[in-house]
C-alpha atoms as a PDB file:
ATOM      1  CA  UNK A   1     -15.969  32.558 -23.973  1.00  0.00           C
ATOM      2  CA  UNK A   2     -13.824  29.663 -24.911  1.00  0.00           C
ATOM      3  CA  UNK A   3     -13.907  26.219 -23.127  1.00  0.00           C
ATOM      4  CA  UNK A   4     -10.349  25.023 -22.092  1.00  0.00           C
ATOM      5  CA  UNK A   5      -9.137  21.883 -23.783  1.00  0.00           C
ATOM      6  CA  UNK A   6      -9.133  18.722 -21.354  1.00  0.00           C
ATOM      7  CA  UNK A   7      -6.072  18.452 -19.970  1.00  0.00           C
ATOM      8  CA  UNK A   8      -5.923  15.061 -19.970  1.00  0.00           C
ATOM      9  CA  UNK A   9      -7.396  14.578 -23.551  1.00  0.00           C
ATOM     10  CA  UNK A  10      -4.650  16.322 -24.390  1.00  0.00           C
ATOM     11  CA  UNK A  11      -2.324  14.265 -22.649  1.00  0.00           C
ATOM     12  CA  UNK A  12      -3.791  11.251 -24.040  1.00  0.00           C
ATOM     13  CA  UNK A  13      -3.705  12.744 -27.633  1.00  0.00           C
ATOM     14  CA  UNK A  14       0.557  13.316 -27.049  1.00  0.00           C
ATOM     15  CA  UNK A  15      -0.362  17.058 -27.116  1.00  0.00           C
ATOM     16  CA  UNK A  16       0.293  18.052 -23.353  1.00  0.00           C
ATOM     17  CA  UNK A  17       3.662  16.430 -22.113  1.00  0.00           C
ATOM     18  CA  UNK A  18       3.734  13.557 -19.186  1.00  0.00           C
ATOM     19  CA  UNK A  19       5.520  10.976 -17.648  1.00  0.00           C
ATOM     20  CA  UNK A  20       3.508   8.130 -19.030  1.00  0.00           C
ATOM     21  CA  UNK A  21       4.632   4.606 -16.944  1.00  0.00           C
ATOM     22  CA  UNK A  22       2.233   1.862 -18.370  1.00  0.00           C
ATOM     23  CA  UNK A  23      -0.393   2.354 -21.633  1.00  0.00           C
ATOM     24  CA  UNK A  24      -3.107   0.175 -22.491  1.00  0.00           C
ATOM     25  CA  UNK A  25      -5.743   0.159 -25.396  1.00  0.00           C
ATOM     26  CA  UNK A  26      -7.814   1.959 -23.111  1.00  0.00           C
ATOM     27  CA  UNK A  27      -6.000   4.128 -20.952  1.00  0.00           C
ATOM     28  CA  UNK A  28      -2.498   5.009 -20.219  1.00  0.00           C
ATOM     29  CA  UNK A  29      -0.935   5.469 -15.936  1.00  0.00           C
ATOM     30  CA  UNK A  30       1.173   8.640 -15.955  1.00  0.00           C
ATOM     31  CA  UNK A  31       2.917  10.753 -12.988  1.00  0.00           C
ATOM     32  CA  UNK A  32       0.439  13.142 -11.651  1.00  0.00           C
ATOM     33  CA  UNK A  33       2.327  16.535 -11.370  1.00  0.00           C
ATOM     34  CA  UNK A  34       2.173  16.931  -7.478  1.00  0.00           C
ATOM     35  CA  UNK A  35       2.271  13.619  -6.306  1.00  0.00           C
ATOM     36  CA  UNK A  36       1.728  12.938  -2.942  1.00  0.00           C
ATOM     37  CA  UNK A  37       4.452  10.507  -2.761  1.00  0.00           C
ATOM     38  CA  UNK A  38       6.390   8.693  -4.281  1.00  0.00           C
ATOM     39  CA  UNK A  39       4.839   5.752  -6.281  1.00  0.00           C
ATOM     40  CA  UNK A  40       1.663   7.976  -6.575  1.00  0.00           C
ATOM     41  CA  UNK A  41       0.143   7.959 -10.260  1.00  0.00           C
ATOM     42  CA  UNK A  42      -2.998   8.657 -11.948  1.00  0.00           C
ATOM     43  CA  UNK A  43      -4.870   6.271 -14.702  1.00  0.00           C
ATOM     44  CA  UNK A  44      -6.954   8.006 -17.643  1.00  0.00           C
ATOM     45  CA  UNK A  45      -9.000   6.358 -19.725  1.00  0.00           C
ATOM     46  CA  UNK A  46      -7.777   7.703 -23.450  1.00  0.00           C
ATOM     47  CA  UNK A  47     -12.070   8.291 -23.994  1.00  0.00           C
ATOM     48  CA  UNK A  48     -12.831  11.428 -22.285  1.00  0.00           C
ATOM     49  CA  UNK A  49     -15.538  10.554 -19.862  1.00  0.00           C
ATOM     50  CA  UNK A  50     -16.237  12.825 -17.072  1.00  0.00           C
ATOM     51  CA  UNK A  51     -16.513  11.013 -14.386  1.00  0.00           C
ATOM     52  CA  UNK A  52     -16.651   7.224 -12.822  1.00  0.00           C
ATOM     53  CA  UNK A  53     -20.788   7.063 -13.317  1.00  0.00           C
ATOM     54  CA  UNK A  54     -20.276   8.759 -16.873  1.00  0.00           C
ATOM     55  CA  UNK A  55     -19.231   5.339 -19.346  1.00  0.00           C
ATOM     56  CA  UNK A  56     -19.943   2.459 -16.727  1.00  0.00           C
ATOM     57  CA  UNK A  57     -18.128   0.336 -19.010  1.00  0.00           C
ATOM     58  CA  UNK A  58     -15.122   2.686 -19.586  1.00  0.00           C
ATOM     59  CA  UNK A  59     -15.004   3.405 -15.645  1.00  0.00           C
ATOM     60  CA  UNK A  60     -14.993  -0.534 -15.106  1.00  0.00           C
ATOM     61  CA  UNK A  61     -12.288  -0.710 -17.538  1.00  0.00           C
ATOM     62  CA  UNK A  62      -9.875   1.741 -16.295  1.00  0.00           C
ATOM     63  CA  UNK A  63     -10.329  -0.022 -12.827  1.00  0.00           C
ATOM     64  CA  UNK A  64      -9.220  -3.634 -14.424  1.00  0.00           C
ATOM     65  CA  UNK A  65      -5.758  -1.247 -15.737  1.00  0.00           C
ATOM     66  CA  UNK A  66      -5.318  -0.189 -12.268  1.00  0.00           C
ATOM     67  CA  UNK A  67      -5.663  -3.088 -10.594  1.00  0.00           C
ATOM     68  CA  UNK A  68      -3.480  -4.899 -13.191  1.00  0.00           C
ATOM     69  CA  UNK A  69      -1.082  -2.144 -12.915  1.00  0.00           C
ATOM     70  CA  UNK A  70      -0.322  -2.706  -8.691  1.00  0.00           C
ATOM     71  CA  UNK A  71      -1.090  -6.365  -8.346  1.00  0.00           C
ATOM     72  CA  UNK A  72       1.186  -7.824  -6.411  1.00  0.00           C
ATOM     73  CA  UNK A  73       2.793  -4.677  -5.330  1.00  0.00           C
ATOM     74  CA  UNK A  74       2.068  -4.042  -1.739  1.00  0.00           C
ATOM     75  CA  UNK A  75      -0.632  -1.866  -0.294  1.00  0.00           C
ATOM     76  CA  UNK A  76      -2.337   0.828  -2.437  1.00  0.00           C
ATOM     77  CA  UNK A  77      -4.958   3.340  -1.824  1.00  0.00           C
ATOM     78  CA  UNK A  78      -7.475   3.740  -5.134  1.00  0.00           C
ATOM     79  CA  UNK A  79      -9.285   6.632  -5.238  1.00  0.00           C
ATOM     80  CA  UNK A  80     -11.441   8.613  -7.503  1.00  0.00           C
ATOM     81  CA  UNK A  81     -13.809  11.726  -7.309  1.00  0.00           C
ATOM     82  CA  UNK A  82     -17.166  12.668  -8.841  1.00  0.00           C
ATOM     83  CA  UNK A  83     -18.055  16.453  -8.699  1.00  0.00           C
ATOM     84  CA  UNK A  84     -16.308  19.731  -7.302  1.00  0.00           C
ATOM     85  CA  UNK A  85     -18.084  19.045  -4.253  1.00  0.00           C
ATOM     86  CA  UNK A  86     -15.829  15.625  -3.886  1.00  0.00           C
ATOM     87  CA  UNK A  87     -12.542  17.594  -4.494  1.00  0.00           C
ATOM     88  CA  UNK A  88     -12.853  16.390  -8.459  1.00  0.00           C
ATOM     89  CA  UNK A  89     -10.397  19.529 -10.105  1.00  0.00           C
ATOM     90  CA  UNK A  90     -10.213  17.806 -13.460  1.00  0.00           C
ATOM     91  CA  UNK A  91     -13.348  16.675 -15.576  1.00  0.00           C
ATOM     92  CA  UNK A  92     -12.061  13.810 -16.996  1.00  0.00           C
ATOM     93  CA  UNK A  93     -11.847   9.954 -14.996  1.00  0.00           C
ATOM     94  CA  UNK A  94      -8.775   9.599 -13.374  1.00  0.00           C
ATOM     95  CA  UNK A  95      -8.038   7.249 -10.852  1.00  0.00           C
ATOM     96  CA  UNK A  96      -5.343   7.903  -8.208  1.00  0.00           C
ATOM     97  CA  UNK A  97      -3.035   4.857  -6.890  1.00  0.00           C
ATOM     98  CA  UNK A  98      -1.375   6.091  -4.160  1.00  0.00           C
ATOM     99  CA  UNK A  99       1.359   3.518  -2.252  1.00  0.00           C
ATOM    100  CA  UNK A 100       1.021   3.104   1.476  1.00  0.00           C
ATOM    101  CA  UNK A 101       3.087   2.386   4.196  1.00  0.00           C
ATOM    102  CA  UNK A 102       2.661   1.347   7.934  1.00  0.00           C
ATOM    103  CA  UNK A 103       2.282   4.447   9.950  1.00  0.00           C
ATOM    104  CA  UNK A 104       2.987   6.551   6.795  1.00  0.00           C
ATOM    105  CA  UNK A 105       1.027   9.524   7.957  1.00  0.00           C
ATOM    106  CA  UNK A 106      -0.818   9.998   4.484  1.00  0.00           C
ATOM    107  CA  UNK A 107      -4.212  11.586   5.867  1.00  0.00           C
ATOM    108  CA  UNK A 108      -7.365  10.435   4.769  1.00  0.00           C
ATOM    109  CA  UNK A 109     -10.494  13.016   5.469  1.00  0.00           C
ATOM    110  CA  UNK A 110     -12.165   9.815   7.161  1.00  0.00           C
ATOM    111  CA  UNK A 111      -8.672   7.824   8.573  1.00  0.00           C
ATOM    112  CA  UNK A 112      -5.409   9.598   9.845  1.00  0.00           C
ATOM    113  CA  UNK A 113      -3.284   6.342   9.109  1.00  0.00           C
ATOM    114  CA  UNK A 114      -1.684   6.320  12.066  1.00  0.00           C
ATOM    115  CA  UNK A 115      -2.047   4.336  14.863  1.00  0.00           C
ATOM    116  CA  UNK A 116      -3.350   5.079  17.531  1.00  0.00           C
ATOM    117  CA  UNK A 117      -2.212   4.400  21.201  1.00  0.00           C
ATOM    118  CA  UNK A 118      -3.954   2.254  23.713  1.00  0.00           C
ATOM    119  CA  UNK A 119      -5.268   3.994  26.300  1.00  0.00           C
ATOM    120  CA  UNK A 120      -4.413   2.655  30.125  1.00  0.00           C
END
């Protein structure tokens, strides 16, 4: 049995096509290929590490691109997963910035984002 290449290795190596946005030394933002809306994008670190407790140091740098990346820019959701368990699909860090809006309705397994209404 062969192992599947890393997607986003492959990505970062200019193999595998993608919308790339912003590139640093040590990682690169691109357009995730379902956003969730509009604005949403995902930041790799171009070392394939596995996940955010993998390369401490790596992890911590990839954060400092994100939060470079949407400073300033209104309010953000930043999330990351570690295992199949935490809905991680890809082996490989990625970070998801996802734009939010008032009352935006983007569901959260732990907040709905909506408000709610007062009861009387």
């Amino acid at each position: 049995m062969t192992e599947q290449p890393c997607p986003f290795c492959e990505i970062v190596a200019g193999r595998a096509p993608a919308t790339i946005v912003h590139e640093w030394p040590e990682a690169i933002a691109i357009v995730p290929l379902n956003p969730v809306v509009e604005g949403h994008l995902l930041v790799l670190p171009r070392e394939h590490v596995r996940d955010f407790t993998d390369y401490p140091t790596v992890s911590a740098a990839t954060m400092l691109c994100a939060a470079e990346l949407v400073a300033g820019m209104g309010a953000y959701n930043l999330i990351t997963s570690k295992g199949r368990p935490a809905t991680q699909s890809v082996f490989h860090l990625h970070l998801h910035l996802v734009p939010r809006a008032e009352n935006d309705g983007l569901a959260l397994p732990w907040y709905s984002g909506r408000s709610r209404k007062a009861h009387t």
